[in-house]
N, C-alpha and C. Protein backbone atom coordinates (compact mmCIF):
# COMPACT_ATOMS: atom_id res chain seq x y z
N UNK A 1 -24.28 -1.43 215.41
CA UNK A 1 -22.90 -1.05 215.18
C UNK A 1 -22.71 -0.56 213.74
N UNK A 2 -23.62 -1.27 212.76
CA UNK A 2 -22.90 -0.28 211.36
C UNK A 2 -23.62 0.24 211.29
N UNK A 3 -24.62 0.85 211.84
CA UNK A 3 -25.53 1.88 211.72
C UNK A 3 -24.92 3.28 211.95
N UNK A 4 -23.62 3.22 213.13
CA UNK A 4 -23.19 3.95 213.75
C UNK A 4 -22.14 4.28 212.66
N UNK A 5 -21.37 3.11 212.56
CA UNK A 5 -20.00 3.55 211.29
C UNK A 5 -20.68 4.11 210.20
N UNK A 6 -21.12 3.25 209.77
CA UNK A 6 -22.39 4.15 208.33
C UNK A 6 -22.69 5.15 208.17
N UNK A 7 -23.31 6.28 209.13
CA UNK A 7 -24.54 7.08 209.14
C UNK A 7 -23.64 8.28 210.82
N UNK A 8 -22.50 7.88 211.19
CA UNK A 8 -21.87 9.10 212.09
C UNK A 8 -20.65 8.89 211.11
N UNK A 9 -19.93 7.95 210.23
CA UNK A 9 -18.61 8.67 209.82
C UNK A 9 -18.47 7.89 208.48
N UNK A 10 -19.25 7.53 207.83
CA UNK A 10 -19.02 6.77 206.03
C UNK A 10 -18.56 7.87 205.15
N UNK A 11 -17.36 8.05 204.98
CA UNK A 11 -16.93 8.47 203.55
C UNK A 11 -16.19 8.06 203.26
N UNK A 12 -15.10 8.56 202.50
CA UNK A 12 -14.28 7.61 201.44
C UNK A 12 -13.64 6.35 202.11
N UNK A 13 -13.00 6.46 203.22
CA UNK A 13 -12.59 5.55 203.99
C UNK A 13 -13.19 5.18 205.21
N UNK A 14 -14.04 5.70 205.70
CA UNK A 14 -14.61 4.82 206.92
C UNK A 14 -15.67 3.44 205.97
N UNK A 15 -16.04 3.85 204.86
CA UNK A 15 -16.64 2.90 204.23
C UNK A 15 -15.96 1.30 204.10
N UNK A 16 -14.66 1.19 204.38
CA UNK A 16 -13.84 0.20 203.93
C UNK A 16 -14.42 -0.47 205.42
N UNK A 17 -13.91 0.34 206.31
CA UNK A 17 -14.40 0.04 207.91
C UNK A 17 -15.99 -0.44 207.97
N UNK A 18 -16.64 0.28 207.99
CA UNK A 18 -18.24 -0.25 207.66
C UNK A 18 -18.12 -1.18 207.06
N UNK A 19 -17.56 -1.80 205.93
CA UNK A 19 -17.75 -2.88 205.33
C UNK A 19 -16.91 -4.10 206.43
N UNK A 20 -16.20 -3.99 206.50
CA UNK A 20 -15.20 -4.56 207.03
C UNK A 20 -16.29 -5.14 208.58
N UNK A 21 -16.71 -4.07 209.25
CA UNK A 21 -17.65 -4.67 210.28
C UNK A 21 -18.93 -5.43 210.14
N UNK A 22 -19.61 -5.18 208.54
CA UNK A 22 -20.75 -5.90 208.04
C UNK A 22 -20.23 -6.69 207.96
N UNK A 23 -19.30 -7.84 207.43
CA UNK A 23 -18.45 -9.24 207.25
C UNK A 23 -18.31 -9.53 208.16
N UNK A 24 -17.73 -8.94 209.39
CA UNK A 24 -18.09 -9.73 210.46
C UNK A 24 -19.07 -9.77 211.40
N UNK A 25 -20.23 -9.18 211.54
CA UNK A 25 -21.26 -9.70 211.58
C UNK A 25 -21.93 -10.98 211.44
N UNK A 26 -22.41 -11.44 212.62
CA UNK A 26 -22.59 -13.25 212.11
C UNK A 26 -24.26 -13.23 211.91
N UNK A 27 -24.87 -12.26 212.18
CA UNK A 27 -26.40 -11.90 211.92
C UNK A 27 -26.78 -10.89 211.11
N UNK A 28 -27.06 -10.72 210.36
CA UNK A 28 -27.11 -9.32 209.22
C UNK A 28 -28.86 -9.38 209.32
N UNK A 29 -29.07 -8.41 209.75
CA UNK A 29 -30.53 -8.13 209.66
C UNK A 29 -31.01 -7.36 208.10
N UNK A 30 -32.25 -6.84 208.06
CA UNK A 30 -32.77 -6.11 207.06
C UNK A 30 -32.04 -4.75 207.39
N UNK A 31 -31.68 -4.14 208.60
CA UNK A 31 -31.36 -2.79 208.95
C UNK A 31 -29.81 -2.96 208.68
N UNK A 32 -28.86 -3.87 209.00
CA UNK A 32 -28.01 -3.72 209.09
C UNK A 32 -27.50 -3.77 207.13
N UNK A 33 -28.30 -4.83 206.47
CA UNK A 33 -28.40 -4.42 204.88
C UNK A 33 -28.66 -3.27 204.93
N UNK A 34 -29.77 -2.71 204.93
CA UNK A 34 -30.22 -1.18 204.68
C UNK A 34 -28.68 0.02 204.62
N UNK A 35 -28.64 0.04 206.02
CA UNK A 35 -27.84 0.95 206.47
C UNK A 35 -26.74 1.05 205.20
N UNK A 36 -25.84 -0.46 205.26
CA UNK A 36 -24.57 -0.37 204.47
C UNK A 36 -25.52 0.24 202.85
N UNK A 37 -26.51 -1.01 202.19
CA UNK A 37 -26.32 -0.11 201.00
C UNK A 37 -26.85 1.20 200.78
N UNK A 38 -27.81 1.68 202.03
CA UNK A 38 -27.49 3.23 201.89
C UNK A 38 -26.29 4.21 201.94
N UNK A 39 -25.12 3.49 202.78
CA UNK A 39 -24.01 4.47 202.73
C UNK A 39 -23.25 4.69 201.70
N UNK A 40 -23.32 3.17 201.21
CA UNK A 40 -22.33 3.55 199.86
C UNK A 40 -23.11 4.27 198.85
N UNK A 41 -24.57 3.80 198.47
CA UNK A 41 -25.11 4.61 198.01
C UNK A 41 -24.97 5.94 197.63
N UNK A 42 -25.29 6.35 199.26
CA UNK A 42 -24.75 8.28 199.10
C UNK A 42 -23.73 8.61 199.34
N UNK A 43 -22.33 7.88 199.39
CA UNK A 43 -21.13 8.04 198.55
C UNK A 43 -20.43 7.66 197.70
N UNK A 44 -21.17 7.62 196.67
CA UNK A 44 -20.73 7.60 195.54
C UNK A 44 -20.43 6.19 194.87
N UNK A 45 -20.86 5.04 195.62
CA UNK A 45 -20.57 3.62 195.63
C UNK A 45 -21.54 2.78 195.23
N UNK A 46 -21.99 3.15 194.06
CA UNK A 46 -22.97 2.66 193.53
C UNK A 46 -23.39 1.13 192.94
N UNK A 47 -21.78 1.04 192.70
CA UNK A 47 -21.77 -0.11 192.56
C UNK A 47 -21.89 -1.28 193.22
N UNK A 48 -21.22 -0.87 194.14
CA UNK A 48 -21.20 -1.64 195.24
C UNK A 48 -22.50 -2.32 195.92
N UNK A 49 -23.37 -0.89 196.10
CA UNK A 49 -24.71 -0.82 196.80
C UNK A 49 -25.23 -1.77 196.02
N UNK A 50 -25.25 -1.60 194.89
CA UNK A 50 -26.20 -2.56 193.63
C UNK A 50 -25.50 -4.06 193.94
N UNK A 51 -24.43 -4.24 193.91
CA UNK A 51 -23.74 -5.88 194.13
C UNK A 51 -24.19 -6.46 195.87
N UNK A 52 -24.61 -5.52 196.82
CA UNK A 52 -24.62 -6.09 198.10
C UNK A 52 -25.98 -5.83 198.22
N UNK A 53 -26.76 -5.40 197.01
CA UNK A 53 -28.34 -5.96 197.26
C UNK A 53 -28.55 -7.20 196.76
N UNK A 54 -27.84 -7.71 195.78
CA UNK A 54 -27.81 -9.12 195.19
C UNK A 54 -27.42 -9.84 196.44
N UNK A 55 -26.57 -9.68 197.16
CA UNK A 55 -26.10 -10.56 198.27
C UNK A 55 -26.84 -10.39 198.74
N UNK A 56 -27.77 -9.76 199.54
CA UNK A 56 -28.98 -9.40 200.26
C UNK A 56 -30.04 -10.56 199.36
N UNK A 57 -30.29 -10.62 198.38
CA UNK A 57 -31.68 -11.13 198.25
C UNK A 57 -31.08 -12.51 198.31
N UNK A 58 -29.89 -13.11 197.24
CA UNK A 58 -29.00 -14.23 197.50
C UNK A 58 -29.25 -14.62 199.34
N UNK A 59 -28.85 -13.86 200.14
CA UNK A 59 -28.95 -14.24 201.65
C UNK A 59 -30.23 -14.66 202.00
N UNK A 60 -31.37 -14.45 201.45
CA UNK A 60 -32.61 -14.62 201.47
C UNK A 60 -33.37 -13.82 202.49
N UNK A 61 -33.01 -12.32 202.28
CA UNK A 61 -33.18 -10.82 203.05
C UNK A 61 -34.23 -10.44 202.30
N UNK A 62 -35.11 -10.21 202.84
CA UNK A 62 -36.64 -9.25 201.78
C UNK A 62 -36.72 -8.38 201.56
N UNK A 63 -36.41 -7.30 200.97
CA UNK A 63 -35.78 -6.14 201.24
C UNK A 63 -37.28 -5.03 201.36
N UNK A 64 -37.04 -3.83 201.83
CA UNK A 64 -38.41 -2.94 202.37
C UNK A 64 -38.20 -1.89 201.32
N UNK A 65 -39.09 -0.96 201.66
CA UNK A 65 -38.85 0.13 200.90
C UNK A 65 -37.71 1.11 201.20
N UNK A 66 -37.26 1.07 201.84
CA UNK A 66 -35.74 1.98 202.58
C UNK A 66 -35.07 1.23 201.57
N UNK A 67 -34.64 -0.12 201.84
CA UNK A 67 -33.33 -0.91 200.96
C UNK A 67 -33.83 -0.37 199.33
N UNK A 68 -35.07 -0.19 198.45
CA UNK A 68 -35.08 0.22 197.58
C UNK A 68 -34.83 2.03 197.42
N UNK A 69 -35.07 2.93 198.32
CA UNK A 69 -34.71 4.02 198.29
C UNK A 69 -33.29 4.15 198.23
N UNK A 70 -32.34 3.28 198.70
CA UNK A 70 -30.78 3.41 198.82
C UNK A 70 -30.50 2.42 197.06
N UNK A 71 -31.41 1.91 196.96
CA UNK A 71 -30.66 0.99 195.44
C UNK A 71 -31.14 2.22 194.26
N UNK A 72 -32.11 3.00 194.86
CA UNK A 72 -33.00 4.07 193.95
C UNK A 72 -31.36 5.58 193.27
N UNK A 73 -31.35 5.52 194.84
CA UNK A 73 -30.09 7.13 195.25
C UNK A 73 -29.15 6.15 193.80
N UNK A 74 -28.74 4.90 194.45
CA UNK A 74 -27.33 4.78 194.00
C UNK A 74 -27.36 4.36 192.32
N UNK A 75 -28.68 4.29 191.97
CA UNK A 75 -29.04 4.25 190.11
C UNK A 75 -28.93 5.84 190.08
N UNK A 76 -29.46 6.83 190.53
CA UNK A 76 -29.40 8.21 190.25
C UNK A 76 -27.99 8.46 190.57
N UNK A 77 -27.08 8.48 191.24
CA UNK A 77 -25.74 8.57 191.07
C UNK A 77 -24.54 7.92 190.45
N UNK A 78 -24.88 6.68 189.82
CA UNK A 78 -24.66 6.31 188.74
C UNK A 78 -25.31 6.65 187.29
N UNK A 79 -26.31 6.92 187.10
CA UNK A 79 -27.06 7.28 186.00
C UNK A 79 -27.59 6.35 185.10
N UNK A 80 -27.72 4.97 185.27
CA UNK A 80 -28.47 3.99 184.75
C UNK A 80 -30.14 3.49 184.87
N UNK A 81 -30.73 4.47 183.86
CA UNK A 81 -32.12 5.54 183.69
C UNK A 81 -32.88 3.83 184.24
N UNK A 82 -32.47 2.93 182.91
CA UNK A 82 -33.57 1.68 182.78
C UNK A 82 -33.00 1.10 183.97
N UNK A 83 -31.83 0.62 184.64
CA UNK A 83 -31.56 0.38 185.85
C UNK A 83 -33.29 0.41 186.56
N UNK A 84 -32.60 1.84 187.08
CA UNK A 84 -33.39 2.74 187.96
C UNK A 84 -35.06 2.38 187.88
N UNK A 85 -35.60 2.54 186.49
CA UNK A 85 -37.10 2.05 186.31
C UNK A 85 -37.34 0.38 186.46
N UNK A 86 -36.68 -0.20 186.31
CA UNK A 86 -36.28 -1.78 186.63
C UNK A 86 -36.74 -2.30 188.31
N UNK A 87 -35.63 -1.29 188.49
CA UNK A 87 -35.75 -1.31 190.43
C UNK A 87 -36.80 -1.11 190.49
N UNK A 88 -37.88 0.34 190.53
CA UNK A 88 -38.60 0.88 190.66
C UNK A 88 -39.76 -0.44 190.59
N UNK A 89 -40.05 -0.69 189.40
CA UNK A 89 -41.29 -1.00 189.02
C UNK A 89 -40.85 -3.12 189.96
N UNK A 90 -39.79 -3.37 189.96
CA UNK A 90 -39.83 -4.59 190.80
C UNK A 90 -40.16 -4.13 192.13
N UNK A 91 -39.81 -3.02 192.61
CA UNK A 91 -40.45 -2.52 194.21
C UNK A 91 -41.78 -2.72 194.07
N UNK A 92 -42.23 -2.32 193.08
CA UNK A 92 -44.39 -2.73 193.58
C UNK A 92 -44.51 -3.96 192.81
N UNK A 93 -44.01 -4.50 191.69
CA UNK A 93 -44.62 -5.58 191.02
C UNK A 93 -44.25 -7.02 191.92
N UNK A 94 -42.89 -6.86 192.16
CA UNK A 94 -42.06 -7.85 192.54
C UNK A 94 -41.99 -7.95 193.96
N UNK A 95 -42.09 -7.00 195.13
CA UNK A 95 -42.04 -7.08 196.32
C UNK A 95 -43.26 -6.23 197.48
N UNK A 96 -44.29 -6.10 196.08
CA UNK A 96 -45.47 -5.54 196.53
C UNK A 96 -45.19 -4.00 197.40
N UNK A 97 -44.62 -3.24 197.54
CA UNK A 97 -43.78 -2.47 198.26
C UNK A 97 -44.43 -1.04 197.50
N UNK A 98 -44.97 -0.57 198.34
CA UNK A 98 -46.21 0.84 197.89
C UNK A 98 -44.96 2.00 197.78
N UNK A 99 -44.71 2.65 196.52
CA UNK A 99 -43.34 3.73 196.82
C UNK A 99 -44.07 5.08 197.61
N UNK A 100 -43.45 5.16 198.09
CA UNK A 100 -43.62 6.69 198.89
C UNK A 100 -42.74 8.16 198.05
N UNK A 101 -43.26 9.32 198.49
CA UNK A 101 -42.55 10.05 198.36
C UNK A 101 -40.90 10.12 197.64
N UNK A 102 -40.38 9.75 198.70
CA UNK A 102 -38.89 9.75 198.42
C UNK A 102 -38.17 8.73 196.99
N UNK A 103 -39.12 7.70 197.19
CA UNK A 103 -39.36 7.02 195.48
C UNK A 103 -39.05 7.62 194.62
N UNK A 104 -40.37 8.24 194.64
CA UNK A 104 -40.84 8.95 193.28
C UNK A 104 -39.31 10.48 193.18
N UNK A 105 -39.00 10.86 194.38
CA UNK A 105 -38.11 11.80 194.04
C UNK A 105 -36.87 11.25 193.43
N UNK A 106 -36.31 10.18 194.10
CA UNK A 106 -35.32 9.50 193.18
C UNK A 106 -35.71 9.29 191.50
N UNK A 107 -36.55 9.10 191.23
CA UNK A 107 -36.90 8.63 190.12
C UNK A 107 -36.80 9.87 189.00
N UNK A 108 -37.42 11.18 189.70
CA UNK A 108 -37.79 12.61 189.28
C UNK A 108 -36.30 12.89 189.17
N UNK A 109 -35.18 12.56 190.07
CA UNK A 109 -33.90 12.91 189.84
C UNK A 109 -33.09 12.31 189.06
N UNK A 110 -33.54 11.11 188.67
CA UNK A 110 -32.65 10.02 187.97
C UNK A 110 -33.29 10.59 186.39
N UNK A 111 -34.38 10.68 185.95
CA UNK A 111 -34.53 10.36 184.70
C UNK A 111 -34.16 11.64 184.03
N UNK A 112 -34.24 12.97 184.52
CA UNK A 112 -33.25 14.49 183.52
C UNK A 112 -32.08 14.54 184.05
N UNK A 113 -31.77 13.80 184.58
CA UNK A 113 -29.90 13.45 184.90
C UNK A 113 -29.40 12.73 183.00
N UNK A 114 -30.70 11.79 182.75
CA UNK A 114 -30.48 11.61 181.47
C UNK A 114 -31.10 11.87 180.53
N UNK A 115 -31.30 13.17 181.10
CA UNK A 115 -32.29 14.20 179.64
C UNK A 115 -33.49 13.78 179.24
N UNK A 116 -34.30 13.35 180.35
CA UNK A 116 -35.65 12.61 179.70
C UNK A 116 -36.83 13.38 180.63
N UNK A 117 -37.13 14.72 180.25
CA UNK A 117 -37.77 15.94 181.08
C UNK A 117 -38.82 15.43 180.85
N UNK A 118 -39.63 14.93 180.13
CA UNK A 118 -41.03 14.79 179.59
C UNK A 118 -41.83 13.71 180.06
N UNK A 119 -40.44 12.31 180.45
CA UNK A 119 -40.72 11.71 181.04
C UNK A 119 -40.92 11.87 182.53
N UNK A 120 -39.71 12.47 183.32
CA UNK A 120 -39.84 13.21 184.68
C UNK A 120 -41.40 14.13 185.09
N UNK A 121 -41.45 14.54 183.73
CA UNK A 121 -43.01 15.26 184.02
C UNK A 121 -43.73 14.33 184.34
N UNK A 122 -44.16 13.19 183.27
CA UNK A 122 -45.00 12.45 183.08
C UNK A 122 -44.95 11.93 184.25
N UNK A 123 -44.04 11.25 184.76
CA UNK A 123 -43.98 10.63 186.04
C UNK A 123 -44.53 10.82 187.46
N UNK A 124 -44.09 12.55 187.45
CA UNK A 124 -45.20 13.02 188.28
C UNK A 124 -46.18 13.53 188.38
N UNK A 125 -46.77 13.64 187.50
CA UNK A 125 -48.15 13.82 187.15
C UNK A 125 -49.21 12.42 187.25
N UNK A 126 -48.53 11.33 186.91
CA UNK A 126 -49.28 10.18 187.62
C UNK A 126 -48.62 9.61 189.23
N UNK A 127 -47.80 10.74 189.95
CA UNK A 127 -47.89 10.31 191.34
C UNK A 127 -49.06 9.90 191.84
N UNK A 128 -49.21 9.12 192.67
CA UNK A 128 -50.54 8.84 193.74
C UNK A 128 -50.52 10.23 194.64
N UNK A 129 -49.33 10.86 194.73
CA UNK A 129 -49.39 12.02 196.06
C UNK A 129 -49.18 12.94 195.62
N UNK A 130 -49.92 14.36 195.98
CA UNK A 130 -48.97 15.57 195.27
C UNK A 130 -47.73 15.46 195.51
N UNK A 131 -46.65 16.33 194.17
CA UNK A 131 -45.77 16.03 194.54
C UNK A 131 -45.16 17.39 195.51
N UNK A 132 -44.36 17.32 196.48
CA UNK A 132 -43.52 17.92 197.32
C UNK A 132 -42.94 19.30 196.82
N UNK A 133 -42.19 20.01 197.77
CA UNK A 133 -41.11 21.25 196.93
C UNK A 133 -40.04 20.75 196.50
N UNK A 134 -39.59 19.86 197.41
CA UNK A 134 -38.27 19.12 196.56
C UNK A 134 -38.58 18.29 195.49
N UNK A 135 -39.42 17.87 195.29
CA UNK A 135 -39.72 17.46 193.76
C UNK A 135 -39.75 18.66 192.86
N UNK A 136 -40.78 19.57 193.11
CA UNK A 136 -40.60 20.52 192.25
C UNK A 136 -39.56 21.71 192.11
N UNK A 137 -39.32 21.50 192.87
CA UNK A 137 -37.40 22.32 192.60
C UNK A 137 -36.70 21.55 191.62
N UNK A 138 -36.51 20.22 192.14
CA UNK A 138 -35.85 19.13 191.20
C UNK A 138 -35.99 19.52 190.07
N UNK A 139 -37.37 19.27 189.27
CA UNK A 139 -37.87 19.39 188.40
C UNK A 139 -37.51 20.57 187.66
N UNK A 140 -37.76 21.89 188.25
CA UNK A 140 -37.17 22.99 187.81
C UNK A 140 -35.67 23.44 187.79
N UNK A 141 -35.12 22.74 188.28
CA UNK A 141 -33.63 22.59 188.01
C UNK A 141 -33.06 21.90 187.34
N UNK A 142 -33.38 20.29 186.84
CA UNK A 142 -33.44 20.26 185.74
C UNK A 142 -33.51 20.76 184.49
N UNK A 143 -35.02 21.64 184.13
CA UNK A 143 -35.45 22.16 183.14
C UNK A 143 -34.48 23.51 182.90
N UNK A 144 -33.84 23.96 183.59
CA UNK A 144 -32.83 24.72 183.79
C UNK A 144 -31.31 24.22 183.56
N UNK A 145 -30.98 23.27 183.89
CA UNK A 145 -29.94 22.73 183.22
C UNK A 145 -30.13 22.60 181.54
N UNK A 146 -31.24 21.66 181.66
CA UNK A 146 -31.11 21.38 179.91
C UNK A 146 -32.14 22.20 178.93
N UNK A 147 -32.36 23.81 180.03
CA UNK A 147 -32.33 24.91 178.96
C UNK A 147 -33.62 24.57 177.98
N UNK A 148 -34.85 24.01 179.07
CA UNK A 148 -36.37 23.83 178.23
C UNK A 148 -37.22 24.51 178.98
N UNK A 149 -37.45 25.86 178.27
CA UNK A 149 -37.92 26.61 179.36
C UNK A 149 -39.25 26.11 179.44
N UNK A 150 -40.25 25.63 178.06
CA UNK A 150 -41.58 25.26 177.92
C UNK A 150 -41.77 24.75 179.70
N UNK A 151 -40.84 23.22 179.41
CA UNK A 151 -41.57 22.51 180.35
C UNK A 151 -40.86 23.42 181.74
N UNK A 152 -40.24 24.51 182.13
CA UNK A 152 -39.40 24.79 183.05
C UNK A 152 -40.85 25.94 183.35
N UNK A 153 -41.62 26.56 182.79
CA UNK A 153 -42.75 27.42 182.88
C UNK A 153 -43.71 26.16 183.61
N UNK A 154 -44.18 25.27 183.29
CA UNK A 154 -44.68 24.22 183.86
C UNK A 154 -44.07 23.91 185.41
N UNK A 155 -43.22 23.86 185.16
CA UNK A 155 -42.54 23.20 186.40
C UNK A 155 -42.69 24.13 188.00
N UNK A 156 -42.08 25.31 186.98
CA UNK A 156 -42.45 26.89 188.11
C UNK A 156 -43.88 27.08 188.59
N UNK A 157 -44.96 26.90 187.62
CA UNK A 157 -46.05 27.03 188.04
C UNK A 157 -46.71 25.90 189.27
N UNK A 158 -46.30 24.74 188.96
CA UNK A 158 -46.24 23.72 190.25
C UNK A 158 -46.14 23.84 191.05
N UNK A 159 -44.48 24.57 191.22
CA UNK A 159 -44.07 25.09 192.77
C UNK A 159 -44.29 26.04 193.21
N UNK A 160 -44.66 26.81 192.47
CA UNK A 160 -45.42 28.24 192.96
C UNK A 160 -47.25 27.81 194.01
N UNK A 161 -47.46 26.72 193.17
CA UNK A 161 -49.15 26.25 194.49
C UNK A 161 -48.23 25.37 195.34
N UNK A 162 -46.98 24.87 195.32
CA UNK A 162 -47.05 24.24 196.63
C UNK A 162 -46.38 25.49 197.55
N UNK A 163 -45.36 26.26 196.87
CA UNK A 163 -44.86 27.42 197.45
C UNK A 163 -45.00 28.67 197.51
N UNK A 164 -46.56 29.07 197.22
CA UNK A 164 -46.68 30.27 197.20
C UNK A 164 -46.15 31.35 197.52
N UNK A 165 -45.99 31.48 198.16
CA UNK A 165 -44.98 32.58 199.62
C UNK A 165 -43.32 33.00 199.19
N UNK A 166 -43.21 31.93 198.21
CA UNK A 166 -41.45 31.79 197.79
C UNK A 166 -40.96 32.59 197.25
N UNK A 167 -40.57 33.55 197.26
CA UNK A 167 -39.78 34.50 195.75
C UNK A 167 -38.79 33.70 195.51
N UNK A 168 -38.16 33.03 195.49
CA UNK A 168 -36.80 32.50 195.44
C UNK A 168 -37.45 31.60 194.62
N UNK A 169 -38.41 30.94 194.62
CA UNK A 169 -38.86 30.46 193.18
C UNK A 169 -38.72 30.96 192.05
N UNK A 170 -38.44 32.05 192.10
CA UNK A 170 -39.14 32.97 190.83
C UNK A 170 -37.48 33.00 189.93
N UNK A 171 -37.13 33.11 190.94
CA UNK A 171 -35.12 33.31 190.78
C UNK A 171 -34.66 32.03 190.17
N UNK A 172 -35.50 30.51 189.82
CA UNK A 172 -34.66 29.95 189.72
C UNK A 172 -34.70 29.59 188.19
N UNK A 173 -35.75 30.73 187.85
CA UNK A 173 -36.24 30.65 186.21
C UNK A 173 -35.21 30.90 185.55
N UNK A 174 -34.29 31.79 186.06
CA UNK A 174 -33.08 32.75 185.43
C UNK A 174 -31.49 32.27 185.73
N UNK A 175 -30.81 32.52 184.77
CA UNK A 175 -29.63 31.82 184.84
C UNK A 175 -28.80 32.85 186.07
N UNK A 176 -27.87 31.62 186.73
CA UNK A 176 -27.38 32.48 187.19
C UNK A 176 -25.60 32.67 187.65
């Protein structure tokens, strides 16, 4: 059931509703955590998400790597960099929890949200996985916001071997 409120109608106000049906809930699973702090998460409810993972571990809920991808979104939409690396590094230290992909993209999105390009590089350059096109778009959109072309020549060249074929890569060097 809040999978359904959550994830077919959570925005500004069905969220009150979603919440409203998680409370009454007399069984809260790992999914039914998940779900809610992903919704608020990706609207804009960051706070929230972050206070009802405390209730989550408080409940004595273990949380997976999904529940850290939604605590991941909602540090990148809040913008709390050390937050964000906090979470991160308790996902493998603290709950043994191998990050995947989508991890590492939160992370790539969170840290030149607060102007820290070098670090975002660094970061993925010690991925375990190549990284993706949506990483490297990220990346180059960033470097485009905060107008560094050095590392934004870097960045292009990345996505150009995962995207060869792209012209629209080429377009995103240039202001527009």
């Amino acid at each position: 059931m809040v999978g359904y409120w959550s994830f077919e109608s959570c925005n500004c106000h069905s969220t009150v509703c979603t919440h409203i049906v998680f409370q009454g809930m007399k069984t809260k699973d790992l999914i039914s955590w998940n779900t809610l702090i992903g919704g608020l998460a990706m609207h804009g409810r960051g706070v929230d998400a972050l206070n009802l993972f405390i209730r989550m571990k408080n409940a004595g809920q273990k949380p997976d790597g999904i529940t850290f991808l939604g605590i991941l979104c909602a540090c990148t939409h809040m913008g709390p960099v050390e937050d964000g690396l906090a979470y991160f590094q308790s996902m493998v230290h603290d709950n043994s929890i191998v990050p995947q992909i989508e991890h590492y993209g939160c992370m790539v999105d969170l840290l030149p949200r607060a102007g820290r390009l070098e670090q975002a590089m660094d970061f993925v350059s010690k991925m375990p996985m190549e990284p993706d096109v949506v990483i490297g778009a990220g990346l180059l959109g960033a470097c485009r916001t905060h107008k560094n072309v050095e590392l934004a020549e870097v960045a292009l060249q990345r996505l150009i071997e995962l995207e060869p074929k792209n012209p629209a890569n080429y377009g995103k060097m240039w202001p527009g």
